[in-house]
C-alpha atoms as a PDB file:
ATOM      1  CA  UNK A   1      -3.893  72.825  78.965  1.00  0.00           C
ATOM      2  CA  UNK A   2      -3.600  73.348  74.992  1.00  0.00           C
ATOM      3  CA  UNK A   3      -2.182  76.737  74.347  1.00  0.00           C
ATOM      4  CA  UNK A   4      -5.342  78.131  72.649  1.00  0.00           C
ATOM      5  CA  UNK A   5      -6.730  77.682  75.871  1.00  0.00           C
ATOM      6  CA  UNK A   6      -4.615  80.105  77.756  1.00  0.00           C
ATOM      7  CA  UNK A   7      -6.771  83.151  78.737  1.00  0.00           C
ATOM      8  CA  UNK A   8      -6.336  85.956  81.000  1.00  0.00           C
ATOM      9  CA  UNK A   9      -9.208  87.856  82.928  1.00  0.00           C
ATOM     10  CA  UNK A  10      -8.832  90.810  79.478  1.00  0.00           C
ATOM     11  CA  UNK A  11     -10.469  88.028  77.098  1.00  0.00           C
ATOM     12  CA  UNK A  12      -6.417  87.775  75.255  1.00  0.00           C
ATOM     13  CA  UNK A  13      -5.867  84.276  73.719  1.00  0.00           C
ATOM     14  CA  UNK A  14      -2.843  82.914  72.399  1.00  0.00           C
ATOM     15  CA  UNK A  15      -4.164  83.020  68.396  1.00  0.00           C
ATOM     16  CA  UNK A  16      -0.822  81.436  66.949  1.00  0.00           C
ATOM     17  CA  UNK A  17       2.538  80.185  66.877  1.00  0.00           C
ATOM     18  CA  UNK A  18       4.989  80.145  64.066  1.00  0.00           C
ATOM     19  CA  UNK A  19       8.124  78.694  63.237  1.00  0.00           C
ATOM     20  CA  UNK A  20       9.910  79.267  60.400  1.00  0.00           C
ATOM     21  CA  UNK A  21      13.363  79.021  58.763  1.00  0.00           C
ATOM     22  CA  UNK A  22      15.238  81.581  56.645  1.00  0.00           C
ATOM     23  CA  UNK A  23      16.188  79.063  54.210  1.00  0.00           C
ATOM     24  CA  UNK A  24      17.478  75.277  53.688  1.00  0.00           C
ATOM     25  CA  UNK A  25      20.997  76.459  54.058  1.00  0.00           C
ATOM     26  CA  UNK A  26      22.899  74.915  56.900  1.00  0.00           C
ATOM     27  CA  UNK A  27      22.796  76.788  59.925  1.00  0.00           C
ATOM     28  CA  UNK A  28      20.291  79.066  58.680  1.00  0.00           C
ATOM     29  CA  UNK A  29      18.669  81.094  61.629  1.00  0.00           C
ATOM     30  CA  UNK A  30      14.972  80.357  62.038  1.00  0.00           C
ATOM     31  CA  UNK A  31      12.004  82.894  62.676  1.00  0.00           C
ATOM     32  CA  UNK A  32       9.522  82.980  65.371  1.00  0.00           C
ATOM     33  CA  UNK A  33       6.379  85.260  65.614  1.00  0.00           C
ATOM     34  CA  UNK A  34       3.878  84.907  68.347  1.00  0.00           C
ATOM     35  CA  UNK A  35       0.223  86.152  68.291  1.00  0.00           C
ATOM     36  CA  UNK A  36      -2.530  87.330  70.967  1.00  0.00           C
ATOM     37  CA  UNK A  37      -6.018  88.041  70.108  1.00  0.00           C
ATOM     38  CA  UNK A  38      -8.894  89.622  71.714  1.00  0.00           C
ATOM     39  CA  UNK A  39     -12.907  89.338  72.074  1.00  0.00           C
ATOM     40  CA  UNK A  40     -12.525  92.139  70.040  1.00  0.00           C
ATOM     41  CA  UNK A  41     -10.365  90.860  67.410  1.00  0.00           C
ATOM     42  CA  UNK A  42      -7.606  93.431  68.674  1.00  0.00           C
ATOM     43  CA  UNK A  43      -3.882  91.370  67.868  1.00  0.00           C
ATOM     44  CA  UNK A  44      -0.976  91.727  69.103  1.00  0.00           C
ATOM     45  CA  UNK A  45       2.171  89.737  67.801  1.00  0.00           C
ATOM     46  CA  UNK A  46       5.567  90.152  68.371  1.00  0.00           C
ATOM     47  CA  UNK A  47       8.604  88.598  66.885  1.00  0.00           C
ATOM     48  CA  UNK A  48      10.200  85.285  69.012  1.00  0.00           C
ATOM     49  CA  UNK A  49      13.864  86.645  69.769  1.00  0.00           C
ATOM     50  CA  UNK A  50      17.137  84.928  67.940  1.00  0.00           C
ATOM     51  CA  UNK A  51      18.638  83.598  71.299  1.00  0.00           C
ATOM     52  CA  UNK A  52      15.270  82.053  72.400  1.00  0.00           C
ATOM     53  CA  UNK A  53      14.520  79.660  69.695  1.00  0.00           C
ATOM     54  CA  UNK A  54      16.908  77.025  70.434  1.00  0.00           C
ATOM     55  CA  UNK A  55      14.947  76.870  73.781  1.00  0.00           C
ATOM     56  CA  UNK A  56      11.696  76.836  72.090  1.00  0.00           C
ATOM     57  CA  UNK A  57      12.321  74.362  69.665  1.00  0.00           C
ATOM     58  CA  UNK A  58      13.941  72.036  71.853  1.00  0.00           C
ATOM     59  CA  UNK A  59      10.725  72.042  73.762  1.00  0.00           C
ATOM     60  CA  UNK A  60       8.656  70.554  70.823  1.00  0.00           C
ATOM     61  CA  UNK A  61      11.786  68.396  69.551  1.00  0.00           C
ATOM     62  CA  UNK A  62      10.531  64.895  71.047  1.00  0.00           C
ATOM     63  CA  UNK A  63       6.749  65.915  69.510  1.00  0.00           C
ATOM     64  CA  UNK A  64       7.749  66.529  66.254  1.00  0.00           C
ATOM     65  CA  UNK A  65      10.282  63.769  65.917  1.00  0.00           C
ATOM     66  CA  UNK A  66       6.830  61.233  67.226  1.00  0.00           C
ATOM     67  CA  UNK A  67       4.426  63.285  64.786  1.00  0.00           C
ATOM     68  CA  UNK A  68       7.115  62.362  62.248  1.00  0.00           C
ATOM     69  CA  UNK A  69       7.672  58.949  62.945  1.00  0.00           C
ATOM     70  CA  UNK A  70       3.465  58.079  63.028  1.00  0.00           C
ATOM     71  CA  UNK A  71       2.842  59.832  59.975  1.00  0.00           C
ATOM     72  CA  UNK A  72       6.140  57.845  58.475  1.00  0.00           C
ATOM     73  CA  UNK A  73       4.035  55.040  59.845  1.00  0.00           C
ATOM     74  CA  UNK A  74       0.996  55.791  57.908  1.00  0.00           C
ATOM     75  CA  UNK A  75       2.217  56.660  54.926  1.00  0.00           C
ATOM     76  CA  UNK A  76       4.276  53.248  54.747  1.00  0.00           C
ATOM     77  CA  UNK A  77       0.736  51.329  55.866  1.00  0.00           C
ATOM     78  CA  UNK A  78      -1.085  53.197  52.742  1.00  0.00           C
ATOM     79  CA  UNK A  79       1.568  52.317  50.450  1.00  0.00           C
ATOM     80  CA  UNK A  80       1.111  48.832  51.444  1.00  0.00           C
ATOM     81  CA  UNK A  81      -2.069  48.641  50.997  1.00  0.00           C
ATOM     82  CA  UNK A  82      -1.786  50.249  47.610  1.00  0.00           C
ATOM     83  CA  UNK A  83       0.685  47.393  46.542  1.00  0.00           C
ATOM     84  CA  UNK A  84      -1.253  45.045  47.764  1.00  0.00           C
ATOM     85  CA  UNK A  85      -4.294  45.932  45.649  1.00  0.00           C
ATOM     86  CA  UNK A  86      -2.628  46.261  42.104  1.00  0.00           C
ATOM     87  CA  UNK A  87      -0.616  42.812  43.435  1.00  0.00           C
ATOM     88  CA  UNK A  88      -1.616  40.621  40.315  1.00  0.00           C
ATOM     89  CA  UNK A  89      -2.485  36.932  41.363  1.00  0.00           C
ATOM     90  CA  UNK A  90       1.068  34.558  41.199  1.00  0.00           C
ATOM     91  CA  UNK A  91       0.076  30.927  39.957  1.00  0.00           C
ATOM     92  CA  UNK A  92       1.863  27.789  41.403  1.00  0.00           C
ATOM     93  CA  UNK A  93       3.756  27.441  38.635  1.00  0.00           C
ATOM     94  CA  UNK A  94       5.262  30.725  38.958  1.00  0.00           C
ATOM     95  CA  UNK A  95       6.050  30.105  42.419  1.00  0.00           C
ATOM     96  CA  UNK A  96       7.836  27.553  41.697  1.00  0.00           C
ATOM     97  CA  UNK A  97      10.062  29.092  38.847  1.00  0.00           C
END
């Protein structure tokens, strides 16, 4: 079940998810804020506690590191593709220089 699916019998969905970090400084602490919404667009969000994001982003760790390595994939394929278009045509004779 996808998380914007998660519903309880007062019409409260999860509306979001963030992540953050502080900075790019090693060991920096990152952020987390979580956010419920309501048929009647009533929110409520509250911040993800320090001590609980290890846990939390240990649980997406293997789905970021795959998202990661297919879009690496894709990126390399259009690259390829791009070189291979502006590849100018090689005659014999250059081959054999």
């Amino acid at each position: 079940m996808a998380l914007a699916e998660v519903e309880n019998n007062d019409g409260w969905k999860l509306q979001s998810l963030q992540l953050s970090c502080y900075s790019w400084e090693k060991d920096s602490p990152y952020k987390g804020k979580i956010t419920f919404q309501n048929k009647a667009e009533e929110q409520l969000s509250f911040n993800i506690p320090q001590d609980k994001m290890g846990a939390l982003l240990a649980l997406i760790a293997d789905s970021v590191i795959d998202s990661a390595n297919r879009l690496g994939h894709r990126v390399a394929a259009s690259v390829q593709k791009i070189a291979n278009q502006q590849a100018l045509p090689v005659s014999d004779s250059e081959i054999e220089n």
